[in-house]
Protein backbone atom coordinates (compact mmCIF):
# COMPACT_ATOMS: atom_id res chain seq x y z
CA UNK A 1 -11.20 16.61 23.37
CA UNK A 2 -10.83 16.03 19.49
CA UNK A 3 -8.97 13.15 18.21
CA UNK A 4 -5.61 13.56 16.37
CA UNK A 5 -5.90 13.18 12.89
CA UNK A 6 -4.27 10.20 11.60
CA UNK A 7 -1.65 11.86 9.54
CA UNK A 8 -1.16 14.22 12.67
CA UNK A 9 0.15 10.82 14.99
CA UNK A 10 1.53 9.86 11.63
CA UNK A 11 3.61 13.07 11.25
CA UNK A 12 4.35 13.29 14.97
CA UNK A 13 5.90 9.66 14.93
CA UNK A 14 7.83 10.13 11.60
CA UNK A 15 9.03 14.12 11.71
CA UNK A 16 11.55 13.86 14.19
CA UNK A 17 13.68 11.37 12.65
CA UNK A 18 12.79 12.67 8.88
CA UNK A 19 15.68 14.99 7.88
CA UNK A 20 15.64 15.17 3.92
CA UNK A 21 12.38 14.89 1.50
CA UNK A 22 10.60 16.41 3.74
CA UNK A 23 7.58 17.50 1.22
CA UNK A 24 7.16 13.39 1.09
CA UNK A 25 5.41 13.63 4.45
CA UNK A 26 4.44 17.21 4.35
CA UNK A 27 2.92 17.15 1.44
CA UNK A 28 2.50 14.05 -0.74
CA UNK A 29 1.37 11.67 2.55
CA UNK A 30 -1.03 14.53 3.92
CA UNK A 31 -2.85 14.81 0.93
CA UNK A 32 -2.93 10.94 0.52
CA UNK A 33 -3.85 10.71 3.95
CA UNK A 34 -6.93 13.61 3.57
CA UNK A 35 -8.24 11.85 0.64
CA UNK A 36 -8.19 8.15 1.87
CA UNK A 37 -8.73 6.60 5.42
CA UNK A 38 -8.66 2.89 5.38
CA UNK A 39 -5.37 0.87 6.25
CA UNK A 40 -2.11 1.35 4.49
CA UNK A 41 1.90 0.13 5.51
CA UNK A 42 3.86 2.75 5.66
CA UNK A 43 7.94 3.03 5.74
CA UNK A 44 10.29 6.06 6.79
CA UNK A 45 13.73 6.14 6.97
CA UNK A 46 15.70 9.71 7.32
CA UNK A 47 15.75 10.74 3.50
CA UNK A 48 11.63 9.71 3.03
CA UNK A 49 8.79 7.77 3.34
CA UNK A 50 6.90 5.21 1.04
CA UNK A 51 2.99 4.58 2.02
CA UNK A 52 0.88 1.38 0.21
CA UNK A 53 -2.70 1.47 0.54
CA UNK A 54 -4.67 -1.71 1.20
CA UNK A 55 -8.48 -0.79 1.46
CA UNK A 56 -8.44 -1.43 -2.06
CA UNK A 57 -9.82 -3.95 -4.44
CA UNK A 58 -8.67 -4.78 -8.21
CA UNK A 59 -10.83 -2.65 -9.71
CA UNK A 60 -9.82 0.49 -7.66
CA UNK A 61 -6.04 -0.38 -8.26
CA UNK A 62 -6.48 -1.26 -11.89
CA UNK A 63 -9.82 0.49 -13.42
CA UNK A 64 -9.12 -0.14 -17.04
CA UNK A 65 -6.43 -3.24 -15.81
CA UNK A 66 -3.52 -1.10 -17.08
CA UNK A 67 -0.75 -0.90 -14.07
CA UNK A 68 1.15 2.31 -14.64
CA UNK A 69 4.63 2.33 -12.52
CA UNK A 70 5.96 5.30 -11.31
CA UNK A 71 8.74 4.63 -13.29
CA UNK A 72 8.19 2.80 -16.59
CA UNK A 73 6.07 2.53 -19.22
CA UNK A 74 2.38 1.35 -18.73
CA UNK A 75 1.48 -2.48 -18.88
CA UNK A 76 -2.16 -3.75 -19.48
CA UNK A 77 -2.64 -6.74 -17.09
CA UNK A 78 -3.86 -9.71 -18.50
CA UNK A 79 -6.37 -10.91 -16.11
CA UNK A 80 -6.82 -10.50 -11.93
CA UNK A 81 -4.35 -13.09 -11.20
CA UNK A 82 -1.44 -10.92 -12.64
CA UNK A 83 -3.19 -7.82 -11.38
CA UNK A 84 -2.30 -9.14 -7.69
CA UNK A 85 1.54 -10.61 -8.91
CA UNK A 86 1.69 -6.76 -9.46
CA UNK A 87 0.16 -5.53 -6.49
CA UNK A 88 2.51 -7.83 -4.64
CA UNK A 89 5.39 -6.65 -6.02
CA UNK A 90 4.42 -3.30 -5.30
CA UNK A 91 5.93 -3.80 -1.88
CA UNK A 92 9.11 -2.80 -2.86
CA UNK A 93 8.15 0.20 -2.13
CA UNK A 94 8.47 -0.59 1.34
CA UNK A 95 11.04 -3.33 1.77
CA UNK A 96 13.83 -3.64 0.77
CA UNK A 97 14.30 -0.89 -2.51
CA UNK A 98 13.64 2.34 -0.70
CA UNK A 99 15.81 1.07 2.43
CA UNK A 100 12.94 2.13 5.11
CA UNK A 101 14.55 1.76 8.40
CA UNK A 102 10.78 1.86 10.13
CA UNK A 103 7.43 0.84 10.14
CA UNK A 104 3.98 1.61 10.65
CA UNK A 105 0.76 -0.04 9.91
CA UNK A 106 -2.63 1.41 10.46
CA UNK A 107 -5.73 -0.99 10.73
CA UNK A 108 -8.06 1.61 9.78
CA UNK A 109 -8.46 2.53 13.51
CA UNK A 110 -5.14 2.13 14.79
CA UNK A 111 -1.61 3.64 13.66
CA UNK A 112 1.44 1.11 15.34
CA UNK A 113 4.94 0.66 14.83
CA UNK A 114 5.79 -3.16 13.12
CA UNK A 115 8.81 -4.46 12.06
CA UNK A 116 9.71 -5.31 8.56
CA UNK A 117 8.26 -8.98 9.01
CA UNK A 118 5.11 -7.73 9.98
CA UNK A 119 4.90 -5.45 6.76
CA UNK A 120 5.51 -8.42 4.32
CA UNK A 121 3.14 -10.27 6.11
CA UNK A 122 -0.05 -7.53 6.12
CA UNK A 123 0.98 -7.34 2.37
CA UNK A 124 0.65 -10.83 1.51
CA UNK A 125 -2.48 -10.99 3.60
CA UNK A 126 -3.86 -8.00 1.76
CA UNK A 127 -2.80 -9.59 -1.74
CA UNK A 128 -4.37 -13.46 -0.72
CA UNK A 129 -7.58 -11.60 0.24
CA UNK A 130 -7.46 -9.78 -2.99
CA UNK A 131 -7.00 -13.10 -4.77
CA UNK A 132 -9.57 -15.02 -3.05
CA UNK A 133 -11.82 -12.02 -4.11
CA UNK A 134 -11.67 -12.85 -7.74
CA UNK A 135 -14.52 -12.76 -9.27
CA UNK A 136 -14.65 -16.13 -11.10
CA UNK A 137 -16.57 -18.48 -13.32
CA UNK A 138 -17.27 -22.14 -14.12
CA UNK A 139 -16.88 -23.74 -17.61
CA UNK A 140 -16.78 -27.24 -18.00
CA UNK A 141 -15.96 -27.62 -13.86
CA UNK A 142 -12.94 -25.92 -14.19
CA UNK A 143 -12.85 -22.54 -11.90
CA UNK A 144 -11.78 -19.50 -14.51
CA UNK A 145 -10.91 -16.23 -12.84
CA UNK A 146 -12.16 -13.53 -15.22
């Protein structure tokens, strides 16, 4: 027997209580979803959904360290450190501003339903890995995140 897709149990968890916005999950998360399979957050709520990545590093996020909001105009990010102050604001997305009412995390093998707690604390587990990632260097045996 062949295995669901992940954005099938994703869709057949979040369809039924989805009743506006529906191209969010139809079509914007499905072609996320086909392009990229490693672990995101995800919110829904009955007007939408909101998805954040986390398989990603810096340099995937930010290739030429310019963050470009949705809404907004485009920032260039001073160095990595900022890069994740960013990144960790970027879960606004999920809690509280778009008012998701539920939650899902996938591990990259498994999709499960979390709470709100659990979210922010994936996120800023995701973000403190990203900063301990930093590529750094030593001058004058100070540590200088470049």
């Amino acid at each position: 027997m062949k295995k669901k897709s992940i954005y099938q149990e994703l869709y057949n968890i979040v369809s039924p209580k989805l009743n506006l916005y529906r191209t969010d999950l139809e079509k914007h998360d499905k072609e996320t979803l086909e392009k990229y399979s490693g672990p995101f957050l995800y919110g829904y709520r009955p007007t939408g959904t909101s998805i954040l990545k986390m398989g990603l590093n810096i340099k995937e996020w930010f290739p030429d360290m310019t963050y470009r909001p949705v809404f907004g105009d485009k920032t260039i990010l001073k160095d990595y450190d900022e890069a994740c102050d960013v990144l960790k604001a970027e879960l606004l997305w999920i809690i509280p501003g778009a008012d998701n009412k539920w939650f899902l995390y996938f591990d990259g093998k498994t999709l499960k339903e979390v709470t709100k707690e659990e979210v922010e604390k994936y996120w800023k587990w995701y973000i403190f890995n990203l900063r301990m990632a930093a590529p750094m260097r030593f001058d004058n045996a100070k540590a200088i995140f470049v």
